[in-house]
PDB file of N, CA and C in Angstrom:
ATOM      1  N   UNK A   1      -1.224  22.078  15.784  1.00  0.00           N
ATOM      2  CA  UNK A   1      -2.204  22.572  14.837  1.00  0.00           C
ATOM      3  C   UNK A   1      -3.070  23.614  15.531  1.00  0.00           C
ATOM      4  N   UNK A   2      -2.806  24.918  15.058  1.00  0.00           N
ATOM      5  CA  UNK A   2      -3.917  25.992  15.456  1.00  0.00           C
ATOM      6  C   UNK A   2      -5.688  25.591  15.566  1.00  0.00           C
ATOM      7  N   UNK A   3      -6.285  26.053  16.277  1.00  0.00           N
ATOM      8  CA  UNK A   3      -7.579  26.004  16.469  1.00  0.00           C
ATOM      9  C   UNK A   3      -8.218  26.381  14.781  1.00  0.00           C
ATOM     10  N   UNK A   4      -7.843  27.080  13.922  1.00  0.00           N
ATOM     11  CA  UNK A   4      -8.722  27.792  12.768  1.00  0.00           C
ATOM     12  C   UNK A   4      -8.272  26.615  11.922  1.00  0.00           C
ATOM     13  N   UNK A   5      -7.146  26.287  11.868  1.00  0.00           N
ATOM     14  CA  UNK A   5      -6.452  25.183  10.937  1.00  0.00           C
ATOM     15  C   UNK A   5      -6.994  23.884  11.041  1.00  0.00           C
ATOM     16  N   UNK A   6      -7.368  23.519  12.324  1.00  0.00           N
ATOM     17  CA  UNK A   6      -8.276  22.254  12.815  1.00  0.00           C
ATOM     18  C   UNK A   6      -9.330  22.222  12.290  1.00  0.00           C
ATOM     19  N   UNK A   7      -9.892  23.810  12.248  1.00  0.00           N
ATOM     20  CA  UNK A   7     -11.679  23.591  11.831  1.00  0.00           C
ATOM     21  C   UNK A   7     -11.582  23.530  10.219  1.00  0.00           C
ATOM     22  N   UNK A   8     -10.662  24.217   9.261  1.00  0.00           N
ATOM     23  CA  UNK A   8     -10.710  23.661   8.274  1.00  0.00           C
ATOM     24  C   UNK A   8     -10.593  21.943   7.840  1.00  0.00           C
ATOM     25  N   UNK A   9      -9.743  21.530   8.553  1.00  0.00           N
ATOM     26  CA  UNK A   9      -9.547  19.692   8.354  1.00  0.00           C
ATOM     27  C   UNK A   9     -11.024  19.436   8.472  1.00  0.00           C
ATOM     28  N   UNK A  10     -11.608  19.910   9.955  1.00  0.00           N
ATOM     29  CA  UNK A  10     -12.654  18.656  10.212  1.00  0.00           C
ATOM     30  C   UNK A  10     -13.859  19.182   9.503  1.00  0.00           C
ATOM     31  N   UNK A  11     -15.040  18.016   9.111  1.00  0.00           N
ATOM     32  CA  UNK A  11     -16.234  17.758   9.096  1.00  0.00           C
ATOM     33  C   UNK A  11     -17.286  18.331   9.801  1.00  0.00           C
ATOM     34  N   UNK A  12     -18.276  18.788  10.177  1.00  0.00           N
ATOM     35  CA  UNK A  12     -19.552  18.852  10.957  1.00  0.00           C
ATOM     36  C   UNK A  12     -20.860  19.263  10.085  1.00  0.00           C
ATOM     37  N   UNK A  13     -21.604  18.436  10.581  1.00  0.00           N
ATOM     38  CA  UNK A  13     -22.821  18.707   9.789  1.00  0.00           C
ATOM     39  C   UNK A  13     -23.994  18.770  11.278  1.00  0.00           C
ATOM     40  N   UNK A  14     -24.891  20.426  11.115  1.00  0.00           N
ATOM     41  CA  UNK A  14     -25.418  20.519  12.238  1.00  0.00           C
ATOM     42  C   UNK A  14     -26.772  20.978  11.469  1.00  0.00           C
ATOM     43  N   UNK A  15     -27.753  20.045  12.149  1.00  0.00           N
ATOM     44  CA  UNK A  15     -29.142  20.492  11.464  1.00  0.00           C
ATOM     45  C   UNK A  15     -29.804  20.680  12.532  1.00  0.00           C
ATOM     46  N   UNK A  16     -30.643  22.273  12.125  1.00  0.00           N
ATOM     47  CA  UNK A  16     -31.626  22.767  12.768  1.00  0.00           C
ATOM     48  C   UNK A  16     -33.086  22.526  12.430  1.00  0.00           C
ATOM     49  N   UNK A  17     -34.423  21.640  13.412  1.00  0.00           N
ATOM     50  CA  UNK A  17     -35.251  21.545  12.891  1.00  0.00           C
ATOM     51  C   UNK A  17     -35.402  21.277  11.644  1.00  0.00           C
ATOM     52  N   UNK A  18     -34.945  20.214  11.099  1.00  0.00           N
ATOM     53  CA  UNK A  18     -35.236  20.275   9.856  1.00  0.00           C
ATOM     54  C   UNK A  18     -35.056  20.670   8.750  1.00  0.00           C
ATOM     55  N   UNK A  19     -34.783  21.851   9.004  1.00  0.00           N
ATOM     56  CA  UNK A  19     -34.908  23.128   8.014  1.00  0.00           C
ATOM     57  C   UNK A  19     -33.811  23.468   7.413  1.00  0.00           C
ATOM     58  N   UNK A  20     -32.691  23.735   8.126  1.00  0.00           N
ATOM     59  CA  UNK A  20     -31.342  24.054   7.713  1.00  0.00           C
ATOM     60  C   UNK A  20     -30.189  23.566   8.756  1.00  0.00           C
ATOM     61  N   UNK A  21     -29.625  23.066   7.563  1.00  0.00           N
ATOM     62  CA  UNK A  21     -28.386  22.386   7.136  1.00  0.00           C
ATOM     63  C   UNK A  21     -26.980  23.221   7.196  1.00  0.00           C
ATOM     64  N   UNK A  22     -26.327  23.118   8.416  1.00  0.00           N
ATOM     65  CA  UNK A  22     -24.817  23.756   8.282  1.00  0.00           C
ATOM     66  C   UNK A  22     -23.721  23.084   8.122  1.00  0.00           C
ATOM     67  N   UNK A  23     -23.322  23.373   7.091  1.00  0.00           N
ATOM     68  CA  UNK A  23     -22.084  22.074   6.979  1.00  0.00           C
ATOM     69  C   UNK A  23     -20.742  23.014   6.865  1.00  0.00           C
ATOM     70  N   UNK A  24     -19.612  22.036   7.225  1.00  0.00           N
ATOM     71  CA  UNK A  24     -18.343  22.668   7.172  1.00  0.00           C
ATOM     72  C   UNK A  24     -16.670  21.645   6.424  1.00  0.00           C
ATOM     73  N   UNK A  25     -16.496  21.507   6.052  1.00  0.00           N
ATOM     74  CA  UNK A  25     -15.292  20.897   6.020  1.00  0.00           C
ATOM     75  C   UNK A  25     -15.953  20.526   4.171  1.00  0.00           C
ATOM     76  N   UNK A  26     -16.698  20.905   3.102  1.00  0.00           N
ATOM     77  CA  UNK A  26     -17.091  20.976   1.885  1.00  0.00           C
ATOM     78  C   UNK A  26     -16.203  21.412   1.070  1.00  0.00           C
ATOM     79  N   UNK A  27     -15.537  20.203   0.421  1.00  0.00           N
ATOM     80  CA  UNK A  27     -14.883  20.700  -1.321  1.00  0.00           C
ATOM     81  C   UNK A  27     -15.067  20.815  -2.323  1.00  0.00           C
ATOM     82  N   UNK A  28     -16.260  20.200  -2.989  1.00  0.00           N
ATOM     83  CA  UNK A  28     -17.223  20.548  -4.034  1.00  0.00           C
ATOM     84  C   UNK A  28     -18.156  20.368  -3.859  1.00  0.00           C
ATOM     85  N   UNK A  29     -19.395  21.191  -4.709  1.00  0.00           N
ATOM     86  CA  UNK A  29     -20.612  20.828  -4.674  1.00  0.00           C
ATOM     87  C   UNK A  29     -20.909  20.047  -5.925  1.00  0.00           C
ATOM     88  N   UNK A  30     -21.192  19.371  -6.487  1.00  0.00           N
ATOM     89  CA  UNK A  30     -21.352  18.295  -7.408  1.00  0.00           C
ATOM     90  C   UNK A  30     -22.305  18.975  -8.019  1.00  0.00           C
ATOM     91  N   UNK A  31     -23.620  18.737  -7.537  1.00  0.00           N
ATOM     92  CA  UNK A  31     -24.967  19.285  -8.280  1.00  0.00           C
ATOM     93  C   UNK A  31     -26.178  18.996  -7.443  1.00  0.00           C
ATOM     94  N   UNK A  32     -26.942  20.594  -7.366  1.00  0.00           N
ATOM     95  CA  UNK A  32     -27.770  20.834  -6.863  1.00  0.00           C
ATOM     96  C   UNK A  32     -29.683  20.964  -7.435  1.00  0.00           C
ATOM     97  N   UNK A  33     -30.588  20.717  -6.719  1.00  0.00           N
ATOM     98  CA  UNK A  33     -31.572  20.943  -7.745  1.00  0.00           C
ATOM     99  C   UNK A  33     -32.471  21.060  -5.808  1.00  0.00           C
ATOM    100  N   UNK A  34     -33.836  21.270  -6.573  1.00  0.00           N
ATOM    101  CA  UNK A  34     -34.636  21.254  -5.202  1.00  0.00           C
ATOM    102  C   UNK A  34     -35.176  19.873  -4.727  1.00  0.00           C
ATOM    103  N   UNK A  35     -34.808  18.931  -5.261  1.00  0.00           N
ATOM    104  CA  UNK A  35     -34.832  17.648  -4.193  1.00  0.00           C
ATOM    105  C   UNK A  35     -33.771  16.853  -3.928  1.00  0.00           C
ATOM    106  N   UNK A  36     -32.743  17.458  -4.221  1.00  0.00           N
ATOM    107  CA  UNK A  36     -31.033  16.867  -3.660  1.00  0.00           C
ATOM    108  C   UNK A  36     -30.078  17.840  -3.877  1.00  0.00           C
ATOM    109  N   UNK A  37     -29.440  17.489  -2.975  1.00  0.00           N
ATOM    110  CA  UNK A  37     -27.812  18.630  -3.222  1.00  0.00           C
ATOM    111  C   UNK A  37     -26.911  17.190  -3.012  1.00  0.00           C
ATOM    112  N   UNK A  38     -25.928  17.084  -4.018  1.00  0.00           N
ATOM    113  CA  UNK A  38     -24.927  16.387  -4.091  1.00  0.00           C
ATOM    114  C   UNK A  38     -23.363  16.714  -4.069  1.00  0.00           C
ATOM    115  N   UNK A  39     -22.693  16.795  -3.223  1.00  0.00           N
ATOM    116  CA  UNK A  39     -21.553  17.821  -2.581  1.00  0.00           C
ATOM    117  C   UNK A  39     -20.454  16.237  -2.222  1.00  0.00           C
ATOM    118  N   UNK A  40     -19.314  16.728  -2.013  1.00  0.00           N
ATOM    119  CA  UNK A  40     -17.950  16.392  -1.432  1.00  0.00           C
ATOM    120  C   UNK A  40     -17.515  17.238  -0.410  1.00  0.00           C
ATOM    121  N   UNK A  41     -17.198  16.249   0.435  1.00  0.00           N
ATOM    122  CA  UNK A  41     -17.061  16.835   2.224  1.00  0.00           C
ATOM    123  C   UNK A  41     -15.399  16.177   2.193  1.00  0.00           C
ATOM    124  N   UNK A  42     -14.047  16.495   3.056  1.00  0.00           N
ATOM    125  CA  UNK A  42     -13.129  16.338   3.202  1.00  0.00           C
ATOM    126  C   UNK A  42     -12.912  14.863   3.485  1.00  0.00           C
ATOM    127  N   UNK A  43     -14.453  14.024   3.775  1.00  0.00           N
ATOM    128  CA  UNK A  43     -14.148  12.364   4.441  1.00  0.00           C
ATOM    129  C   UNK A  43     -14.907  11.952   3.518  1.00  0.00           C
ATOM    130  N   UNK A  44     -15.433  12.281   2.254  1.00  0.00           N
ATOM    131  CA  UNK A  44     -16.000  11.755   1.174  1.00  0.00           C
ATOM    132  C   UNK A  44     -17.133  11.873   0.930  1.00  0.00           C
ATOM    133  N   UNK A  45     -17.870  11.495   0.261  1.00  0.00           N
ATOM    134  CA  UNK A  45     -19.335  11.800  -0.373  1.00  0.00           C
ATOM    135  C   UNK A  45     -20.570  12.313  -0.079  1.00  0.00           C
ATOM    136  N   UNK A  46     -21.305  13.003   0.182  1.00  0.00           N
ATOM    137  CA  UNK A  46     -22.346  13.697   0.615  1.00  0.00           C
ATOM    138  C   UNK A  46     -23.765  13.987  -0.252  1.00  0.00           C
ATOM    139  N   UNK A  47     -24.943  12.945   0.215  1.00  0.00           N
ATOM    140  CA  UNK A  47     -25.887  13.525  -0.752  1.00  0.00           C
ATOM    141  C   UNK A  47     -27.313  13.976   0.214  1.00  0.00           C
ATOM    142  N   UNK A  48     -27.430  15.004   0.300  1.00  0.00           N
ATOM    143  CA  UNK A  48     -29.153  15.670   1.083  1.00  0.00           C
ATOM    144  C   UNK A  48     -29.992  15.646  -0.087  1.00  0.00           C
ATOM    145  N   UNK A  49     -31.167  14.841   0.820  1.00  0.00           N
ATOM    146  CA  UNK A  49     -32.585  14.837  -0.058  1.00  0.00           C
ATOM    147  C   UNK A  49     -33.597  15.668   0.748  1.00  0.00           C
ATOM    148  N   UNK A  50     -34.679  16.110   0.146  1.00  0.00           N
ATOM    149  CA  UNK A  50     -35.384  16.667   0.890  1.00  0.00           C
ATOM    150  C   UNK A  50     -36.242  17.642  -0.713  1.00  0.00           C
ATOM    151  N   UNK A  51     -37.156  18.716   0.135  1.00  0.00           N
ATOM    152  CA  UNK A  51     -38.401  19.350  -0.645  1.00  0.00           C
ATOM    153  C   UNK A  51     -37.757  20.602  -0.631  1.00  0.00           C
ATOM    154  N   UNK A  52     -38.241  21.182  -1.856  1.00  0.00           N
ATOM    155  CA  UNK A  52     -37.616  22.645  -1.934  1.00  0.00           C
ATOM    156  C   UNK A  52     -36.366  22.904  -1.412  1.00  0.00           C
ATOM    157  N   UNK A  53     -35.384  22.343  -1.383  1.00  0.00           N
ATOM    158  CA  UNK A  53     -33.847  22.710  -1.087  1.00  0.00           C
ATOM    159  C   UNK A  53     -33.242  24.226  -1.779  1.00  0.00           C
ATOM    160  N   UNK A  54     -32.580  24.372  -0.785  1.00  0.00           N
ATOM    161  CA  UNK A  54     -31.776  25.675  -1.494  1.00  0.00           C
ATOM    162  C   UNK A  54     -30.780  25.573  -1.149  1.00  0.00           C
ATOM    163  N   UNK A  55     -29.202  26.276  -1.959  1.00  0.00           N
ATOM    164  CA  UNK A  55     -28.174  26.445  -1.229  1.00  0.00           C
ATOM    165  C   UNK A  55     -27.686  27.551  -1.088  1.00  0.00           C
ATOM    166  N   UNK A  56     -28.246  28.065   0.141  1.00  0.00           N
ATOM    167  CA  UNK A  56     -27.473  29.915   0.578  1.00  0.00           C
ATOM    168  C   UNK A  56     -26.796  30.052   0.587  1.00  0.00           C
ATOM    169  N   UNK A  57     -25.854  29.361   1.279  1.00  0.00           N
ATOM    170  CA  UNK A  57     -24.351  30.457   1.038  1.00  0.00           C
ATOM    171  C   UNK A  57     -23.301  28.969   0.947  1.00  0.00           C
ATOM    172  N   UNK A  58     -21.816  29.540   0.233  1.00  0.00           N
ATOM    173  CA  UNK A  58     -20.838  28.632   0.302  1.00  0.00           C
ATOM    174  C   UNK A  58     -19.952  29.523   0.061  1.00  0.00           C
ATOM    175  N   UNK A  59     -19.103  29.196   0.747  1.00  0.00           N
ATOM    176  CA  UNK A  59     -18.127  29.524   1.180  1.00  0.00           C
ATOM    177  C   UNK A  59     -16.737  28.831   0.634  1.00  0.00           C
ATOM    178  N   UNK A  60     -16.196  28.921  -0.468  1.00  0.00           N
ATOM    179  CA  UNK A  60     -14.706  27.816  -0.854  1.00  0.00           C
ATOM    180  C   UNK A  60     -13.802  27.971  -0.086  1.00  0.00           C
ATOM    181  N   UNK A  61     -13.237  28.947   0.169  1.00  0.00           N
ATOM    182  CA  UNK A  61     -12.063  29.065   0.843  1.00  0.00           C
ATOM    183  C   UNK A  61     -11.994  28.402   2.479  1.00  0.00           C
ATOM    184  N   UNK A  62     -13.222  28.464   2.791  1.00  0.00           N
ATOM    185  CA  UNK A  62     -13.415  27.453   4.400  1.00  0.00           C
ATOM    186  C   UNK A  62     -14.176  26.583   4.346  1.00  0.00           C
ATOM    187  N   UNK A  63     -14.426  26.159   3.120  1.00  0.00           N
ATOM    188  CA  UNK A  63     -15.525  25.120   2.956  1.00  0.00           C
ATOM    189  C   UNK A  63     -17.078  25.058   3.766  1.00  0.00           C
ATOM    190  N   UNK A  64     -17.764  26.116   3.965  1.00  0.00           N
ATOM    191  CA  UNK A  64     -18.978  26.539   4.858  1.00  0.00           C
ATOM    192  C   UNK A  64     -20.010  26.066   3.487  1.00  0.00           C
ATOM    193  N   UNK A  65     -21.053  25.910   4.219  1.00  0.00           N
ATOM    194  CA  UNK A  65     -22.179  25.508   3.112  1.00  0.00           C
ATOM    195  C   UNK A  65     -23.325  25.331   3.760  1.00  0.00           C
ATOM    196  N   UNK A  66     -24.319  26.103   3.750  1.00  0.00           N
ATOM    197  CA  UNK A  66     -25.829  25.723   4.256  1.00  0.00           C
ATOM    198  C   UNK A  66     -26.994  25.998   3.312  1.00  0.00           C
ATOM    199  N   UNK A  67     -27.845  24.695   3.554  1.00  0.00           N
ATOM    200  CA  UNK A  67     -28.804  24.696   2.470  1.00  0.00           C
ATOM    201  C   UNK A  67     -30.048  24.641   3.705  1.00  0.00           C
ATOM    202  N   UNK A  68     -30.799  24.989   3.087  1.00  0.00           N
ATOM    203  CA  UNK A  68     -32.459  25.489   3.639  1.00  0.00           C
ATOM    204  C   UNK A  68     -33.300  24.779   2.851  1.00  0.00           C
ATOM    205  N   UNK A  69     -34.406  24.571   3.507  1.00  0.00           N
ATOM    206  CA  UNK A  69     -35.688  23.457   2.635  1.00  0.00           C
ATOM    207  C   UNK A  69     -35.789  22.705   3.661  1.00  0.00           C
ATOM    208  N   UNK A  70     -36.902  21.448   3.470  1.00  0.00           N
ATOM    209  CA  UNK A  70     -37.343  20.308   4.247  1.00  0.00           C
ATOM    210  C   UNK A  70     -36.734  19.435   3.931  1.00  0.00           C
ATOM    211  N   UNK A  71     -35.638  19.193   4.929  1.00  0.00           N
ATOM    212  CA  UNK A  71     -34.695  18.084   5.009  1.00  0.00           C
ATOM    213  C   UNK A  71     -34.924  16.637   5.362  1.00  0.00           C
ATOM    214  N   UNK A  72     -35.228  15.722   4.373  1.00  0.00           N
ATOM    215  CA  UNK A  72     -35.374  14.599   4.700  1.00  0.00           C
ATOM    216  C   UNK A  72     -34.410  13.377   5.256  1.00  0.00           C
ATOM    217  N   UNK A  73     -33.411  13.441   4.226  1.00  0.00           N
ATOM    218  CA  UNK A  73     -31.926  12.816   4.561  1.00  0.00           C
ATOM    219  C   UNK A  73     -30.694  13.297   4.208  1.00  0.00           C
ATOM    220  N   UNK A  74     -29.826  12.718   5.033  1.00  0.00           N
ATOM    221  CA  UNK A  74     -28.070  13.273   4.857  1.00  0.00           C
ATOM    222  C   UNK A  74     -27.554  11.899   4.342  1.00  0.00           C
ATOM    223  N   UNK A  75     -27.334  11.521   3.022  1.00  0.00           N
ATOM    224  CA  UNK A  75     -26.326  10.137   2.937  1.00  0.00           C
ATOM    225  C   UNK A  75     -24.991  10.308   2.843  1.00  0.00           C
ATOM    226  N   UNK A  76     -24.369   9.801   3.644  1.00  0.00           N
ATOM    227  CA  UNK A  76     -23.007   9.546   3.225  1.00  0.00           C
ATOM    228  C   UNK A  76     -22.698   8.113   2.290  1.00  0.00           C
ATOM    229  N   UNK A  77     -21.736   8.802   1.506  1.00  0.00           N
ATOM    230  CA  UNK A  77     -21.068   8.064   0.359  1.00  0.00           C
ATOM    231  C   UNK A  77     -19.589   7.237   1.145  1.00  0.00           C
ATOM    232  N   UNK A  78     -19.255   6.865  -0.390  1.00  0.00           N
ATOM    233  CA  UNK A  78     -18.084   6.065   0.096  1.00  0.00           C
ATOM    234  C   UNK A  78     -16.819   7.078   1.101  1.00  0.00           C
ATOM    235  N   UNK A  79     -16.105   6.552   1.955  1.00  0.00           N
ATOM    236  CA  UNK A  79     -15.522   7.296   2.491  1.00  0.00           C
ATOM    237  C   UNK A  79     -13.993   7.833   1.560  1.00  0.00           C
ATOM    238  N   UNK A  80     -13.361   7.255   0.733  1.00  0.00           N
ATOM    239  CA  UNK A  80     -12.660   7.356   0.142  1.00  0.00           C
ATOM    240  C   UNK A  80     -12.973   8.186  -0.755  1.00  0.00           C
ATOM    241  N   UNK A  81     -13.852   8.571  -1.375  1.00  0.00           N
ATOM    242  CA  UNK A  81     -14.692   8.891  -3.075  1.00  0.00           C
ATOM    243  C   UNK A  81     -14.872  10.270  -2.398  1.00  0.00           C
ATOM    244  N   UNK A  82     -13.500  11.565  -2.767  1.00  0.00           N
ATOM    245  CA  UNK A  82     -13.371  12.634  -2.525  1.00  0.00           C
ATOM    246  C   UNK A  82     -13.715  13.767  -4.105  1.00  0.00           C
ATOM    247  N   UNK A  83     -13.663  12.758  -4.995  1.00  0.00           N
ATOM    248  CA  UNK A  83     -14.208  13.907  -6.047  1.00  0.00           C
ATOM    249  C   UNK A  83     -15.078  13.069  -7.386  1.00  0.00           C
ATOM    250  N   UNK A  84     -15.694  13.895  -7.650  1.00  0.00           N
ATOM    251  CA  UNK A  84     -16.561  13.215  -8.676  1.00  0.00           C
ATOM    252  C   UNK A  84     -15.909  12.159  -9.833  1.00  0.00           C
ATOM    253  N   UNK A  85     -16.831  10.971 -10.092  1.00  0.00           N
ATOM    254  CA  UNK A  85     -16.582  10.204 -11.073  1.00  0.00           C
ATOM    255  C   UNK A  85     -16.395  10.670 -12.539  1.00  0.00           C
ATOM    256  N   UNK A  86     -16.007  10.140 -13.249  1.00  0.00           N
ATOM    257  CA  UNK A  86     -16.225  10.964 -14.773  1.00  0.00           C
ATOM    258  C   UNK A  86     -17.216  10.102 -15.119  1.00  0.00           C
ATOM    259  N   UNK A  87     -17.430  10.329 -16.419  1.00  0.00           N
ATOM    260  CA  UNK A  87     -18.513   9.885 -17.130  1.00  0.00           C
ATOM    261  C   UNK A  87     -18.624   7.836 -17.291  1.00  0.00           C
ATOM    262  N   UNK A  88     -16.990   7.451 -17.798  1.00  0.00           N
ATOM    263  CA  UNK A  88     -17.353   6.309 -17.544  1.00  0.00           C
ATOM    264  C   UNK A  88     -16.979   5.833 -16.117  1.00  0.00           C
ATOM    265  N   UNK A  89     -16.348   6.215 -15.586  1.00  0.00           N
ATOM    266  CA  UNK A  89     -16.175   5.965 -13.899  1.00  0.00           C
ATOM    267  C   UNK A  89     -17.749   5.657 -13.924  1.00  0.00           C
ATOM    268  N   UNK A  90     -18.963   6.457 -13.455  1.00  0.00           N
ATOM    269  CA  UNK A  90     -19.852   6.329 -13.392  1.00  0.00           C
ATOM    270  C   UNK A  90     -20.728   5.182 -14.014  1.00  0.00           C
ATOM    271  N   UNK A  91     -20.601   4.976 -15.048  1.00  0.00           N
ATOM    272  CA  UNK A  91     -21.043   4.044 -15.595  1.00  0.00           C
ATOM    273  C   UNK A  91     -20.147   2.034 -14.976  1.00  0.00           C
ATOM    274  N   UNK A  92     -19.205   2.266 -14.686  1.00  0.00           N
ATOM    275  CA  UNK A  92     -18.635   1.036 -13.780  1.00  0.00           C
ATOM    276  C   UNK A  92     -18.805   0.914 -12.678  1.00  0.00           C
ATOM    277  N   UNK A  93     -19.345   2.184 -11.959  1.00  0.00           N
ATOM    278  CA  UNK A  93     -19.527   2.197 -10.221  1.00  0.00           C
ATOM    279  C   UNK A  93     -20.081   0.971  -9.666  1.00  0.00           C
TER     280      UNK A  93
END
């Protein structure tokens, strides 16, 4: 496996001060607002909380994604749970 091909597979999430959020290995973003971004990462679920959030740039084709704001938390979700629930999925979770 090539070095560029590797970094698409894997994961990393690198936070600077607080502030901003670089993530990599992102297949959807679910839904965003300024006190959560709710996203899908290649190992499953992803939700950042925090104040004034933004999401600058994304990137689909390499899955790049960094959001800016006062970052409070990174949760990870189930590890399996790679794409959003539907409507009643959700409602049985």
């Amino acid at each position: 496996m090539t070095e560029q091909t590797q970094a698409r597979v894997n994961h990393t999430a690198v936070l600077e001060n607080r502030k901003t959020l670089f993530l990599t290995g992102i297949t959807e973003v679910d839904s965003f607002d300024e006190h959560t971004v709710s996203l899908y990462s290649r190992l499953g679920e992803l939700i950042i909380r925090g104040n004034d959030l933004r999401v600058n740039a994304l990137n689909v084709e390499t899955g790049d994604l960094s959001v800016e704001g006062d970052i409070w938390a990174i949760c990870y979700g189930e590890k399996d749970k790679k794409k959003p629930l539907t409507l009643l999925g959700k409602l049985f979770r």
